[in-house]
N, C-alpha and C. Protein backbone atom coordinates (compact mmCIF):
# COMPACT_ATOMS: atom_id res chain seq x y z
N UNK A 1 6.03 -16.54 12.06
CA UNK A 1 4.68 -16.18 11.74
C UNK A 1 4.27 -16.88 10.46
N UNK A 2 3.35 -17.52 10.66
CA UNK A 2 2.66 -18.04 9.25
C UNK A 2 1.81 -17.25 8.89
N UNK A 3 2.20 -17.48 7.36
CA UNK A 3 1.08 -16.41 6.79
C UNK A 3 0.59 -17.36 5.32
N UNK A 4 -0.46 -17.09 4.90
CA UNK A 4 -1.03 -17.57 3.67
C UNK A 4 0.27 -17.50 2.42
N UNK A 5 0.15 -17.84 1.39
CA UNK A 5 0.79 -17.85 0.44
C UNK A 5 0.38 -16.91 -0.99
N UNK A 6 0.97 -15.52 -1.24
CA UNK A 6 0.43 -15.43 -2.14
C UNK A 6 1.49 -14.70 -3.03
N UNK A 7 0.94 -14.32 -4.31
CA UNK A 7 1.74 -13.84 -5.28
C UNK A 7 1.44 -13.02 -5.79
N UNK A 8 2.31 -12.24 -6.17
CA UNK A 8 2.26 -10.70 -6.53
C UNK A 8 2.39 -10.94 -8.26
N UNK A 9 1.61 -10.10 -8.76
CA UNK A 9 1.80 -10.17 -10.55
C UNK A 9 1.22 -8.78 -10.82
N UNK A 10 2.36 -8.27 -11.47
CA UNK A 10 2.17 -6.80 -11.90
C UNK A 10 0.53 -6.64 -12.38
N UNK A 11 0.17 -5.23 -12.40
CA UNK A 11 -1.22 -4.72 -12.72
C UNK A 11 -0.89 -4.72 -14.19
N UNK A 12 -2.22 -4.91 -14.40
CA UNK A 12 -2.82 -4.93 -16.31
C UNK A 12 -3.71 -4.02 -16.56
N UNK A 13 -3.73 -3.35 -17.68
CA UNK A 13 -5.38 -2.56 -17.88
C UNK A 13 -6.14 -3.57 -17.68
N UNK A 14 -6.11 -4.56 -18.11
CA UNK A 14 -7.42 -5.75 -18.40
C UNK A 14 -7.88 -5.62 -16.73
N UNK A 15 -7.11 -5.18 -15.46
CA UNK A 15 -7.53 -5.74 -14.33
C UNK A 15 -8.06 -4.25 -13.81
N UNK A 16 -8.79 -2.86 -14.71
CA UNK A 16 -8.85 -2.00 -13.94
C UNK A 16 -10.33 -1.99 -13.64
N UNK A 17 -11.44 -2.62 -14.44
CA UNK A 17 -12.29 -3.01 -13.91
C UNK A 17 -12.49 -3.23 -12.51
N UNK A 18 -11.52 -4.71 -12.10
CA UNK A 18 -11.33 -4.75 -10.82
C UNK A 18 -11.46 -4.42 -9.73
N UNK A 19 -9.77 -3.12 -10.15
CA UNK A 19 -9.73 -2.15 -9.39
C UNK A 19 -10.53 -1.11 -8.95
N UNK A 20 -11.43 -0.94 -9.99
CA UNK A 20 -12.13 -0.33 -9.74
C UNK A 20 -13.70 -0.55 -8.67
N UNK A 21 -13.96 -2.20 -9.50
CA UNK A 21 -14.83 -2.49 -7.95
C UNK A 21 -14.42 -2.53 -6.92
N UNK A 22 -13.26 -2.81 -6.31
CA UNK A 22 -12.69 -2.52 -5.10
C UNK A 22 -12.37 -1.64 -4.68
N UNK A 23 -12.45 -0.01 -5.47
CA UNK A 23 -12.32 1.03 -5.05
C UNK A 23 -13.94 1.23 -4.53
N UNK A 24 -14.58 0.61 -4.82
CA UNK A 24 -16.14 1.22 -4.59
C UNK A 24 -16.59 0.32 -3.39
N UNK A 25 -15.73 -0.87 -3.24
CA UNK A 25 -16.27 -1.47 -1.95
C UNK A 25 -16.08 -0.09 -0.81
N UNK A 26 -17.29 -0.65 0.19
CA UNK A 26 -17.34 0.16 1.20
C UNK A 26 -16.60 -0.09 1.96
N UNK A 27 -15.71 -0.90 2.11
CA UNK A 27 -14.57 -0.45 3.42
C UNK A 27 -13.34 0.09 2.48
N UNK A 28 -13.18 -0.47 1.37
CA UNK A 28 -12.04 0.04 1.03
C UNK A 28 -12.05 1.48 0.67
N UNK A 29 -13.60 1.83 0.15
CA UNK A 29 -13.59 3.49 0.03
C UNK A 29 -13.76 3.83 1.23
N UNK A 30 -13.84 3.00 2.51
CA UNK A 30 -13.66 3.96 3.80
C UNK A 30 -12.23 4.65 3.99
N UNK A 31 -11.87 4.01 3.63
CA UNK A 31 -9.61 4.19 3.68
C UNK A 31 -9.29 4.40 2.69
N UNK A 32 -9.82 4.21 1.22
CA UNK A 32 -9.07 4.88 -0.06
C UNK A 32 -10.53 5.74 -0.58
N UNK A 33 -10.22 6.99 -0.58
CA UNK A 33 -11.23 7.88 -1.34
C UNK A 33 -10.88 8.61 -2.38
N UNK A 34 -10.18 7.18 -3.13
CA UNK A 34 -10.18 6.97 -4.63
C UNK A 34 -11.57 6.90 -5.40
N UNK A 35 -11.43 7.96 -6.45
CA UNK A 35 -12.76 7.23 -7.83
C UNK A 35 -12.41 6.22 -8.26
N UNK A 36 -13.92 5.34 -8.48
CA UNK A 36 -14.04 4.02 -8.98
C UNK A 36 -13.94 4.23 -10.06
N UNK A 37 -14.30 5.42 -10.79
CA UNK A 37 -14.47 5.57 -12.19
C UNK A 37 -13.53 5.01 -13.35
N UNK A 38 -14.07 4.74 -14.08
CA UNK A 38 -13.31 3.97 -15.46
C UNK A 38 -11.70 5.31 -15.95
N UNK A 39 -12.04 6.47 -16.22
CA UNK A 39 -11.31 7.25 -16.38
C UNK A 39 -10.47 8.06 -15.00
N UNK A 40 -10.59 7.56 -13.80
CA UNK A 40 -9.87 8.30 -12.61
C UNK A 40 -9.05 6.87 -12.89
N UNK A 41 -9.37 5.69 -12.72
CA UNK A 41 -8.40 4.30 -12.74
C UNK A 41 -7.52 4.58 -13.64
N UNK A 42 -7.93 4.77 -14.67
CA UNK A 42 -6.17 5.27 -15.39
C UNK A 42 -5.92 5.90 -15.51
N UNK A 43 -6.34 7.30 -15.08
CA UNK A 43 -5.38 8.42 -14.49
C UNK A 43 -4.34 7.99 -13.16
N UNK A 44 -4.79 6.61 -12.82
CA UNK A 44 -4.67 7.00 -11.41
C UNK A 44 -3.26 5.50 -11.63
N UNK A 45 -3.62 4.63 -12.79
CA UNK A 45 -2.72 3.59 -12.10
C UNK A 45 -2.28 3.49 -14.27
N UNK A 46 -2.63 3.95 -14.98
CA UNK A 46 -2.05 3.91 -16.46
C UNK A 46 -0.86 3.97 -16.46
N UNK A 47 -0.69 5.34 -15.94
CA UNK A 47 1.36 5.52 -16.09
C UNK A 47 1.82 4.24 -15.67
N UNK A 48 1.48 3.77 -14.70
CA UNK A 48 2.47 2.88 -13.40
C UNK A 48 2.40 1.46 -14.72
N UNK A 49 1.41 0.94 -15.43
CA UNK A 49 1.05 0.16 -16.35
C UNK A 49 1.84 -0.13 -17.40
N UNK A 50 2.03 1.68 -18.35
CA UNK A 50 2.80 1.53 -19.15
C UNK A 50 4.35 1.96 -18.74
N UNK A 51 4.77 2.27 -17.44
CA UNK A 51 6.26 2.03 -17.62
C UNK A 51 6.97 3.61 -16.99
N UNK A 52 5.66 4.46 -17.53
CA UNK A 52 6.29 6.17 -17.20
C UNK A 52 6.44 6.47 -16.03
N UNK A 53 5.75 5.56 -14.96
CA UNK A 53 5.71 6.10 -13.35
C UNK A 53 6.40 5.22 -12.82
N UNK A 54 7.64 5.75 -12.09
CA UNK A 54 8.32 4.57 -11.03
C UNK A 54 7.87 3.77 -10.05
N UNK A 55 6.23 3.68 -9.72
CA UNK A 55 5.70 2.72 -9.18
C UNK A 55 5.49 2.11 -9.62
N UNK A 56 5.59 0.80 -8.65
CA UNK A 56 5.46 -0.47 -9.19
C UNK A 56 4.25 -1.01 -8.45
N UNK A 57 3.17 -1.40 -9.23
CA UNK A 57 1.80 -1.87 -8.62
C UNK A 57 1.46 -3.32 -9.02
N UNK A 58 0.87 -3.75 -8.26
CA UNK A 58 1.12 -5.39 -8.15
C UNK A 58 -0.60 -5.48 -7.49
N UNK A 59 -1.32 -6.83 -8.51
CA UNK A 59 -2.49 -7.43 -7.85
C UNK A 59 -1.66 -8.76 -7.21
N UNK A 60 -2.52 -8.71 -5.98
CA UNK A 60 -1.93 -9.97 -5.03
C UNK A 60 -3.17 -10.73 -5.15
N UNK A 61 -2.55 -12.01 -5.08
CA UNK A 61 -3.29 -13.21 -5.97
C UNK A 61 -3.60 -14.60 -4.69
N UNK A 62 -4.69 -15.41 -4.24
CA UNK A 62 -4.18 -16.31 -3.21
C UNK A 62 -5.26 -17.50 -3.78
N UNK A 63 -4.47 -18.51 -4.27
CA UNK A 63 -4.95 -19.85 -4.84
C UNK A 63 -5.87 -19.50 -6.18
N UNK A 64 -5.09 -18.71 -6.81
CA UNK A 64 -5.23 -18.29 -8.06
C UNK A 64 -6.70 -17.42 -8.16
N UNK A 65 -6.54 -16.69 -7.15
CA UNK A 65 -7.82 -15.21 -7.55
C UNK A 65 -6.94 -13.97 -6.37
N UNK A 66 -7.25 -12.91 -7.56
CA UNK A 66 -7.25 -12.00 -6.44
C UNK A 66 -7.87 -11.19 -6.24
N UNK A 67 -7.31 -11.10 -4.79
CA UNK A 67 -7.64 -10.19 -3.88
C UNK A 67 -7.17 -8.73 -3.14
N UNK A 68 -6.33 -8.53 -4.10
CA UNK A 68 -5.59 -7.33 -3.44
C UNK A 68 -4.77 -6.68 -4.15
N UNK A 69 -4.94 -4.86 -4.09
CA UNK A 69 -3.77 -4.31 -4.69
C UNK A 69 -2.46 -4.00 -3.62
N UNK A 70 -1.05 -3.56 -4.34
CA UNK A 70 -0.05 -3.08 -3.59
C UNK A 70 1.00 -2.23 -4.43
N UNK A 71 0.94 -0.97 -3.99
CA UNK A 71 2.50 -0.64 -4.58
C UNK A 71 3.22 -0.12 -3.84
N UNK A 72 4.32 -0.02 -4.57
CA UNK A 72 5.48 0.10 -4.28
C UNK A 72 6.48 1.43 -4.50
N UNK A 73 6.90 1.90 -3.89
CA UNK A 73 7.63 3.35 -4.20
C UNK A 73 8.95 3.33 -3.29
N UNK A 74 9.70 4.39 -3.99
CA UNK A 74 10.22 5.22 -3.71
C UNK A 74 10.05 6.53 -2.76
N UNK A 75 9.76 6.43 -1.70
CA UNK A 75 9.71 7.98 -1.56
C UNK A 75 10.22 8.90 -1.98
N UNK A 76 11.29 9.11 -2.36
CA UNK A 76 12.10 9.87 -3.27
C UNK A 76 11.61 10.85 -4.09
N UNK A 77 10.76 9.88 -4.75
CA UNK A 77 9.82 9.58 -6.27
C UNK A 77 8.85 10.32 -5.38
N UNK A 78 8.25 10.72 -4.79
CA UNK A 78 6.97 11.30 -4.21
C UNK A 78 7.76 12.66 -3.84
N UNK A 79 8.09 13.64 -4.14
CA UNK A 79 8.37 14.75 -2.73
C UNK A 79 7.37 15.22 -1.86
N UNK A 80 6.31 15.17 -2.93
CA UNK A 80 4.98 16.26 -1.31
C UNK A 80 4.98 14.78 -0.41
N UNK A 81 4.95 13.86 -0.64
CA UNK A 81 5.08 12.74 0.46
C UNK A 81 6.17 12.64 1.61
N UNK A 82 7.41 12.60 0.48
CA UNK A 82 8.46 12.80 1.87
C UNK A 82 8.45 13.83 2.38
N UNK A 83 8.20 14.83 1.60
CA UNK A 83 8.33 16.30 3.00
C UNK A 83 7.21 16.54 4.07
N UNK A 84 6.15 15.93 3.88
CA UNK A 84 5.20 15.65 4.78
C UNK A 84 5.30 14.56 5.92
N UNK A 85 6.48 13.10 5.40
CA UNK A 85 6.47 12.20 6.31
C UNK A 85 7.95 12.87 6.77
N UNK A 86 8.77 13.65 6.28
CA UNK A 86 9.74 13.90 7.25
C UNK A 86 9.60 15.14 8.37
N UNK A 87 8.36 15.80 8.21
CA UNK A 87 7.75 16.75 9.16
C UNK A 87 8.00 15.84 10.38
N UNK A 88 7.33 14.45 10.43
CA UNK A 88 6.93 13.34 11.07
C UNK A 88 7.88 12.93 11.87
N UNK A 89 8.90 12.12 11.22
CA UNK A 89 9.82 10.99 11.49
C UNK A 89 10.80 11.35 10.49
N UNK A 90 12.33 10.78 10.84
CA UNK A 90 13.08 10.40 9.98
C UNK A 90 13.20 9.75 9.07
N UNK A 91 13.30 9.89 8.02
CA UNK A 91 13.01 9.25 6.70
C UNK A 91 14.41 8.29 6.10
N UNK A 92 15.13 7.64 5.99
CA UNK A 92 16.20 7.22 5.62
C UNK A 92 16.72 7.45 4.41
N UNK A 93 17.65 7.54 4.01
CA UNK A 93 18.22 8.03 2.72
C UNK A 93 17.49 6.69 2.17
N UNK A 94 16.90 6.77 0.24
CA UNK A 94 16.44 5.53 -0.15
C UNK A 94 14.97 5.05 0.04
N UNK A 95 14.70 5.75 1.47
CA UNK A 95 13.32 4.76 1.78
C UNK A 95 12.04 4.17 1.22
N UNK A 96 11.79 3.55 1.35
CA UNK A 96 10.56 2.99 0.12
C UNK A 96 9.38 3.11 0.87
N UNK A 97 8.40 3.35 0.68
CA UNK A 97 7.23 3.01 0.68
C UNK A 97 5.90 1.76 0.13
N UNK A 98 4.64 1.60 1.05
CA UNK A 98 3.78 1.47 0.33
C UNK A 98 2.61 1.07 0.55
N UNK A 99 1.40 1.24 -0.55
CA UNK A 99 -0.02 1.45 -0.24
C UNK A 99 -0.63 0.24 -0.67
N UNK A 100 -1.37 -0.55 0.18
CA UNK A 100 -2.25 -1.59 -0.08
C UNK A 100 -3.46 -1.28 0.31
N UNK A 101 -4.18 -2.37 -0.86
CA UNK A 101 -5.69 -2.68 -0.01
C UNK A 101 -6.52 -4.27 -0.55
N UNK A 102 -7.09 -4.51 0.26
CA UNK A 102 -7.71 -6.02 0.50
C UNK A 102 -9.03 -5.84 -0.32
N UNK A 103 -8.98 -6.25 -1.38
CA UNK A 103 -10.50 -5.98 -1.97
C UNK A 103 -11.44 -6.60 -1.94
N UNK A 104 -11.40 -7.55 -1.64
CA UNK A 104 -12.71 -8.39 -1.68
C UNK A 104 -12.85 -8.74 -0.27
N UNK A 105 -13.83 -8.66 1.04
CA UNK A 105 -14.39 -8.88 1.31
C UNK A 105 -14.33 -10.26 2.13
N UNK A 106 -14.13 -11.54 1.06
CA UNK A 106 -14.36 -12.75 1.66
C UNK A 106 -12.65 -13.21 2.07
N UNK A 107 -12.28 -12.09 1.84
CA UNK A 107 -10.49 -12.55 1.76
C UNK A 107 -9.43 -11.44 3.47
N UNK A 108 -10.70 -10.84 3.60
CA UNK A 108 -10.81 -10.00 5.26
C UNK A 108 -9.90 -11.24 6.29
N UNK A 109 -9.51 -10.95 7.24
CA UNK A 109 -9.68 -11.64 8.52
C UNK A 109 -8.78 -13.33 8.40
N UNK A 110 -8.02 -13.27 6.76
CA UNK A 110 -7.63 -14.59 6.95
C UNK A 110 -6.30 -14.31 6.80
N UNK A 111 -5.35 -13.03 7.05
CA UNK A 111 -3.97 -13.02 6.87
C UNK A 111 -3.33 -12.78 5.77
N UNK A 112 -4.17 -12.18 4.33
CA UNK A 112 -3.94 -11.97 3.15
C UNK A 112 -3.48 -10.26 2.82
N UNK A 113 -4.11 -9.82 3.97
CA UNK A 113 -3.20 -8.35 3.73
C UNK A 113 -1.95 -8.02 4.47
N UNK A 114 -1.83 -8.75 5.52
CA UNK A 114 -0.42 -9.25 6.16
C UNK A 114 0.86 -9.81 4.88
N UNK A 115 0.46 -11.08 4.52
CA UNK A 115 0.88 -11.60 3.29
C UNK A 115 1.23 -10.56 1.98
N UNK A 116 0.14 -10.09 1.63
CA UNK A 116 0.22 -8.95 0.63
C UNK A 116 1.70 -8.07 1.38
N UNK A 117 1.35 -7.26 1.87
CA UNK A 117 2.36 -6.40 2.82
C UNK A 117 4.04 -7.00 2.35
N UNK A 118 3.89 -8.31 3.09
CA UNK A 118 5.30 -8.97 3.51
C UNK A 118 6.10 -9.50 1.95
N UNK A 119 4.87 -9.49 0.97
CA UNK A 119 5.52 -9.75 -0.19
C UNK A 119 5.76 -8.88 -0.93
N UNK A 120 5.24 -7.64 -0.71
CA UNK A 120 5.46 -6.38 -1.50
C UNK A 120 6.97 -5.38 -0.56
N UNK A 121 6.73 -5.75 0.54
CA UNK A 121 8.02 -5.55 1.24
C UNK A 121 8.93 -6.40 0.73
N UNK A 122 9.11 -7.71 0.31
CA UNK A 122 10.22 -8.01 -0.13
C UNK A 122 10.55 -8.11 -1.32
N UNK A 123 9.79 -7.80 -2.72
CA UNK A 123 9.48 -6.99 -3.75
C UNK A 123 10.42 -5.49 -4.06
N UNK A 124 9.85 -4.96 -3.27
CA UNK A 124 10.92 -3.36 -2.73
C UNK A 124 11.95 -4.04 -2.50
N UNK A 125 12.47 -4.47 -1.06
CA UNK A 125 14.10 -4.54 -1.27
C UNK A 125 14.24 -5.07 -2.35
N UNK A 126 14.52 -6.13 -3.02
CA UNK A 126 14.55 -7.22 -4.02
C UNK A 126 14.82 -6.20 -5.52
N UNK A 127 14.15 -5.07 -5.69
CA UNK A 127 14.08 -4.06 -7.15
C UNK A 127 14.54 -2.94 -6.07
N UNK A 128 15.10 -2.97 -5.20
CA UNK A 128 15.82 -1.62 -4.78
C UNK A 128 16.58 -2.52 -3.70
N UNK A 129 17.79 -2.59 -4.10
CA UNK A 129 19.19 -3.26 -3.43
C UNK A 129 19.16 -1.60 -2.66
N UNK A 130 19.57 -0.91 -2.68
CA UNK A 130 20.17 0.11 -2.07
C UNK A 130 19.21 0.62 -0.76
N UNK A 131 18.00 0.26 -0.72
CA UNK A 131 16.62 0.67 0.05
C UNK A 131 17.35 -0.27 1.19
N UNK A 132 17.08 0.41 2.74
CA UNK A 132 17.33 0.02 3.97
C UNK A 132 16.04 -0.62 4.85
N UNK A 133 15.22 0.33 4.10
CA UNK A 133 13.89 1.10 5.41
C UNK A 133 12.79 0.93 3.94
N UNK A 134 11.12 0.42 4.78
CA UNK A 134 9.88 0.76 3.93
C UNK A 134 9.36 1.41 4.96
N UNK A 135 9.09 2.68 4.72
CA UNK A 135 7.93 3.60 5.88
C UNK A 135 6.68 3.47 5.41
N UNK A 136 5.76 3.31 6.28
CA UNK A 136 4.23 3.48 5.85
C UNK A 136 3.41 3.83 6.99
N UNK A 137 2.85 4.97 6.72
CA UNK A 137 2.21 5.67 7.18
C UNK A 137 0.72 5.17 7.14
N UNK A 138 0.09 5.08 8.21
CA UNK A 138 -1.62 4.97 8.19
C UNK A 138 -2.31 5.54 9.05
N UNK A 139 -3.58 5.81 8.80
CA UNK A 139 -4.60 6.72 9.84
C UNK A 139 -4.61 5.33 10.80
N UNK A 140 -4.35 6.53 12.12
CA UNK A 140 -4.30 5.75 13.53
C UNK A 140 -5.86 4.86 13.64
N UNK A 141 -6.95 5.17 12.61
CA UNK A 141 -8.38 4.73 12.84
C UNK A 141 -8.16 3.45 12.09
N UNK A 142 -7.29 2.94 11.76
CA UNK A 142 -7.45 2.11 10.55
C UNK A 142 -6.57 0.96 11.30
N UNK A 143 -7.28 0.56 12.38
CA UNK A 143 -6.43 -0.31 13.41
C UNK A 143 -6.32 -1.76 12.74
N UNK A 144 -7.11 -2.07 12.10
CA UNK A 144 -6.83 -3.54 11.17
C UNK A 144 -5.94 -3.55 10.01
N UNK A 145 -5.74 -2.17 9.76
CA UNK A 145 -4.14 -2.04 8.39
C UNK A 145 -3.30 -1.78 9.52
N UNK A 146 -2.96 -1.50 10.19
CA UNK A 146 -1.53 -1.47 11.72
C UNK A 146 -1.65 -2.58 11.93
N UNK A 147 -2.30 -3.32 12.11
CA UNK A 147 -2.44 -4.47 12.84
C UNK A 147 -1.59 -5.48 11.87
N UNK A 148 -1.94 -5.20 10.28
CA UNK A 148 -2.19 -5.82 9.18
C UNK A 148 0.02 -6.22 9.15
N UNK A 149 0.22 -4.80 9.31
CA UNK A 149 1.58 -4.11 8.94
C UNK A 149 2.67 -5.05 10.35
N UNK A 150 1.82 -5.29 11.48
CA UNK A 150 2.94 -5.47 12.39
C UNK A 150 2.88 -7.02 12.34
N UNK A 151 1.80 -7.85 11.81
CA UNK A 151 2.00 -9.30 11.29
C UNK A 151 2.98 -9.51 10.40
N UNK A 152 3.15 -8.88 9.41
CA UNK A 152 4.03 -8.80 8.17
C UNK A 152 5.59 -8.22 8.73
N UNK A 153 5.37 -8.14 10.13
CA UNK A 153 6.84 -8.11 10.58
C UNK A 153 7.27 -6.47 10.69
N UNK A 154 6.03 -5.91 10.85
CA UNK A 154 6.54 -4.09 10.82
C UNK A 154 6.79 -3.93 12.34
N UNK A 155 7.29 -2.73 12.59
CA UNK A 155 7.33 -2.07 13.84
C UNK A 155 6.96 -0.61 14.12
N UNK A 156 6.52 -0.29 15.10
CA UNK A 156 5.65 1.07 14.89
C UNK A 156 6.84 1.84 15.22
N UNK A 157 7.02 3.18 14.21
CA UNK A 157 7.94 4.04 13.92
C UNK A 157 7.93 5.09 14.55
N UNK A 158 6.70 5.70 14.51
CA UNK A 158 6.28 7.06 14.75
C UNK A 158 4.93 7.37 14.76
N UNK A 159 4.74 8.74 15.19
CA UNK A 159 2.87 9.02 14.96
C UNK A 159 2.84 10.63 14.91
N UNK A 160 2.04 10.73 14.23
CA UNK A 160 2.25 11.93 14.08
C UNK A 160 1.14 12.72 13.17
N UNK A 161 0.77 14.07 12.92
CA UNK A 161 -0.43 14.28 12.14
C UNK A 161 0.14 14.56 10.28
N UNK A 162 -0.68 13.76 9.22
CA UNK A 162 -0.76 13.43 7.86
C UNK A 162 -1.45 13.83 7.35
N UNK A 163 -1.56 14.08 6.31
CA UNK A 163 -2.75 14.43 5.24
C UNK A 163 -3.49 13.24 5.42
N UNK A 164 -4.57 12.81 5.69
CA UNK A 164 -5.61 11.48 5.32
C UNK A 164 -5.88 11.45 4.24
N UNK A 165 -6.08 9.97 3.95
CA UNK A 165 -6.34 9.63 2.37
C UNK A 165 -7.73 9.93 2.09
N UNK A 166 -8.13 9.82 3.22
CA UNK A 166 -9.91 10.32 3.14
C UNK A 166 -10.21 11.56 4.16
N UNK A 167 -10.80 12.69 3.10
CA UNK A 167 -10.60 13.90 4.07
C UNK A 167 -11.47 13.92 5.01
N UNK A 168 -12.31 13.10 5.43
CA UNK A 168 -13.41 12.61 6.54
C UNK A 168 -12.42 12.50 7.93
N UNK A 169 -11.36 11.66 7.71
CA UNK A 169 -10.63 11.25 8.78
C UNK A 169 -9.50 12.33 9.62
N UNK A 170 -9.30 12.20 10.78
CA UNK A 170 -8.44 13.38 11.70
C UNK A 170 -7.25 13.29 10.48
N UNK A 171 -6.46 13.86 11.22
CA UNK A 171 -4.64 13.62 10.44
C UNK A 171 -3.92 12.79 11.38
N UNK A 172 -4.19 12.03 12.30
CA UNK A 172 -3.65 11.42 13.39
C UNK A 172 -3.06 10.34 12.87
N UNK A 173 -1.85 10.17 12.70
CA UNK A 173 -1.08 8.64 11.89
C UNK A 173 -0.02 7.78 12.51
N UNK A 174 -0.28 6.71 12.26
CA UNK A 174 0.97 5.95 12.80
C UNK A 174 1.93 5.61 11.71
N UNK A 175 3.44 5.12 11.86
CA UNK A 175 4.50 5.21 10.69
C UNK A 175 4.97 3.76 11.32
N UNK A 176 4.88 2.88 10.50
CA UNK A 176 5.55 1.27 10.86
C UNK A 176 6.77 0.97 9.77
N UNK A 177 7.28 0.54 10.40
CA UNK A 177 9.06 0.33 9.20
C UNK A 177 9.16 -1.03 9.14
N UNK A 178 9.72 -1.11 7.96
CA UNK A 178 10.37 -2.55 7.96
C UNK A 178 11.85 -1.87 7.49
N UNK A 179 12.74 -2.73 8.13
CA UNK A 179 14.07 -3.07 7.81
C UNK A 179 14.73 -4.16 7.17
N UNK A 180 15.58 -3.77 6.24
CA UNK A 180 16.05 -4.56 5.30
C UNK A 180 17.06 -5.57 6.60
């Protein structure tokens, strides 16, 4: 599978601006119903910045602009997460997780959230030798992030009902794995 080329470089305050317009784009607040706000952004991604939160968040970058956030976890590191995705599916001892999104718009439809995905998947193994399995969970409506996940080499895991990231949406989810 070819995919675009891009690069992952840890998040900065300097980039929450950004983040923040891309929380306010309308598709991405269709699937993240995150605040754009100046003060929810670093509530929401500060820790991970300065070092206190074991996620690791990464802007993905393609011919030097970017376009995209991604992090990276532990499930471990989450419990209301794993005990909700192990309601689901089997969870593997270790398993990692993680949450992306495509922010801009003109960067849709060309293989950059595939890319994003496949480099933040190998990111995780790479800072977690011991990690087997990345589970990621998405609303079954969100057929262009599944779609996004099985380019980047995922396989569909499971399905099952989730908390939605946006309380608009059913709980209906699909779970795609990558294996180390």
């Amino acid at each position: 599978m070819d995919l675009p080329e891009v690069a992952l470089r840890p998040l900065r305050r300097a980039d929450f601006p950004l983040i923040a317009r891309w929380l306010a784009e309308p598709l991405v607040a269709r699937w993240w119903a995150d605040d754009p706000g100046a003060a929810a952004v670093e509530a929401q991604y500060g820790s991970s910045v300065d070092g206190t939160d074991p996620t690791a968040v990464y802007v993905g970058v393609h011919a030097g602009e970017p376009f995209g956030l991604v992090q990276v976890y532990r499930l471990a590191d989450e419990p209301g997460s794993l005990a909700e995705l192990s309601a689901v599916c089997p969870v593997p001892p270790g398993a990692l997780s993680i949450d992306y999104l495509v922010g801009t718009a003109d960067a849709r439809g060309r293989g950059l959230g595939a890319a994003l995905i496949a480099a933040a998947v190998a990111r995780g193994f790479a800072g977690h030798p011991d990690a087997r399995d990345v589970l990621v969970p998405v609303a079954l409506g969100n057929e262009a992030s599944w779609r996004a996940l099985r380019r980047a080499g995922a396989t569909w895991y499971a399905e099952g009902d989730l908390e939605p990231d946006n309380p608009v949406d059913p709980p209906d989810h699909v779970v795609h794995r990558f294996r180390r």
